[in-house]
Protein backbone atom coordinates (compact mmCIF):
# COMPACT_ATOMS: atom_id res chain seq x y z
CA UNK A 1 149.49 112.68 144.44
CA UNK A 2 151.76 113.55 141.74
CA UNK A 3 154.87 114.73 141.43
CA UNK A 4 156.08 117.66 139.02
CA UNK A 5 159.51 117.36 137.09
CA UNK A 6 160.90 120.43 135.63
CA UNK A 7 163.72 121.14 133.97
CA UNK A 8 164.61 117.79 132.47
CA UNK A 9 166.95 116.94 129.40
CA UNK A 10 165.49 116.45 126.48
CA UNK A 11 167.19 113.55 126.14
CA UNK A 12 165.75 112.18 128.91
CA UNK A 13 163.67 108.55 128.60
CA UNK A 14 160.89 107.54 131.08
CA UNK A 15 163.17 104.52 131.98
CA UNK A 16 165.46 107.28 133.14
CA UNK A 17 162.84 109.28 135.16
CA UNK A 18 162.05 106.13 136.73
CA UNK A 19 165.31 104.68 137.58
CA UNK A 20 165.77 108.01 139.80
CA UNK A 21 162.72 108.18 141.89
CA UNK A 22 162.87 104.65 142.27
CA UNK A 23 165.81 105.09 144.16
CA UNK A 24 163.21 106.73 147.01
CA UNK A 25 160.36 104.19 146.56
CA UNK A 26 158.11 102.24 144.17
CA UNK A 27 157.26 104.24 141.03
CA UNK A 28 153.59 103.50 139.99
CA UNK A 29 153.94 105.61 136.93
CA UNK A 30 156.02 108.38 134.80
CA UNK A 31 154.63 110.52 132.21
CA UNK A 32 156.55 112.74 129.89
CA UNK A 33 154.44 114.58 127.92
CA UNK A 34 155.69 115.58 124.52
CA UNK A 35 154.87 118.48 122.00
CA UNK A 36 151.87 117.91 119.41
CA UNK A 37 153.47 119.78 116.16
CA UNK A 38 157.30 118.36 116.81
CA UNK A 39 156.90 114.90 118.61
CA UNK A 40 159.40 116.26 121.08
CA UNK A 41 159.56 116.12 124.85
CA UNK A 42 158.88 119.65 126.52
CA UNK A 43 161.16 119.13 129.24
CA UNK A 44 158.92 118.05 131.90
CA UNK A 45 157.58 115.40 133.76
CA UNK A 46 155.58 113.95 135.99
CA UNK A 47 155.71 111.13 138.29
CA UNK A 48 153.57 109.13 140.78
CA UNK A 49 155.22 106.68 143.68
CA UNK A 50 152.88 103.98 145.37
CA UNK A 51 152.69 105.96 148.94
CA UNK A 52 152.91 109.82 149.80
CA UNK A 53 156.09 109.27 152.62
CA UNK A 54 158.28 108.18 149.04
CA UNK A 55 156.90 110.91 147.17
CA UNK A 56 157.97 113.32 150.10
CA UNK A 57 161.17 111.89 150.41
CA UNK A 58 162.09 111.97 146.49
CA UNK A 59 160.62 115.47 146.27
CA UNK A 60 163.11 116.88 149.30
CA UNK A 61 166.03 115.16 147.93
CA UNK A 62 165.80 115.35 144.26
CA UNK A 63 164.45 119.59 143.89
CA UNK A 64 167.34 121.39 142.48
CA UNK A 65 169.45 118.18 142.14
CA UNK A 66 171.95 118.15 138.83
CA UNK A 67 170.94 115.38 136.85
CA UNK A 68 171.78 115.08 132.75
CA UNK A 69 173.39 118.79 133.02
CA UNK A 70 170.26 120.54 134.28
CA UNK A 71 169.21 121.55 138.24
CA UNK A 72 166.05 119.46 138.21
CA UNK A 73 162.71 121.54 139.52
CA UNK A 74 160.70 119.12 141.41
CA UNK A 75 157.84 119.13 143.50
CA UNK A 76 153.97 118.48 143.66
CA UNK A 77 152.01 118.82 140.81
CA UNK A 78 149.42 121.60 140.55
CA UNK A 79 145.83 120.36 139.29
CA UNK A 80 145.64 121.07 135.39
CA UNK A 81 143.90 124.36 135.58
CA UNK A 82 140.24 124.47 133.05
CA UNK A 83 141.78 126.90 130.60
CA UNK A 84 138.21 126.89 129.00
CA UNK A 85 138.90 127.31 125.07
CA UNK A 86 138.00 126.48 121.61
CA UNK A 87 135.07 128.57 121.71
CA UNK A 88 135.72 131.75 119.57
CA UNK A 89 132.42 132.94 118.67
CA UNK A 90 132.68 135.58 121.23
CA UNK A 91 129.12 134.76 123.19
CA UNK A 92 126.53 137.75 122.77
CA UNK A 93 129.80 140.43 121.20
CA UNK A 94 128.73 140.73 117.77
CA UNK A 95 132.00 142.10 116.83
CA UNK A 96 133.21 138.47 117.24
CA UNK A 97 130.19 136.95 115.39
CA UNK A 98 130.71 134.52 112.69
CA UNK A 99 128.35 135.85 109.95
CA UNK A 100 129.09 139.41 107.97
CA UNK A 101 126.04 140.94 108.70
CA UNK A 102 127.99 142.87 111.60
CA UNK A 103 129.46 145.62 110.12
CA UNK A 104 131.02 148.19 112.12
């Protein structure tokens, strides 16, 4: 399982995330995922502990905590939904073909 962290600082360093939850069990990893175009942290995270009970425990104590002048949103992470994507050719719509031969 993995756990969702909302809200953060941008300021915030995965040492930081880490020192936190460890505080409610072993951390087995923290990822903070940062923007493409700017190189900057979006203000979220997400963190995995070694056994579910931790996980539990960190979620309950830390969701709506004040940390680094923000309420932290925690809890568990939602599986990365298929947004489908990059294909713009619009199927069988020949209003969205590539080629000019379409005119309408």
């Amino acid at each position: 399982m993995s756990i969702y962290v909302g809200n953060l600082s941008y300021e915030v360093t995965q040492d930081d995330l880490n020192a936190v939850f460890a505080e409610y069990g072993q951390v087995k990893r923290v990822n903070l995922p940062v923007d493409r175009e700017t190189g900057r942290l979006r203000g979220f995270g997400f963190v995995e502990m070694i056994n579910e009970e931790d996980e539990e425990k960190a979620i309950e104590a830390l969701d709506g905590a004040s940390w680094m002048g923000r309420d932290m949103r925690v809890n568990k992470a939602k599986p990365r939904e298929n947004k489908g994507g990059g294909n713009y050719s619009g199927g069988n719509n020949p209003k969205f073909s590539r080629n000019n031969n379409n005119r309408y």
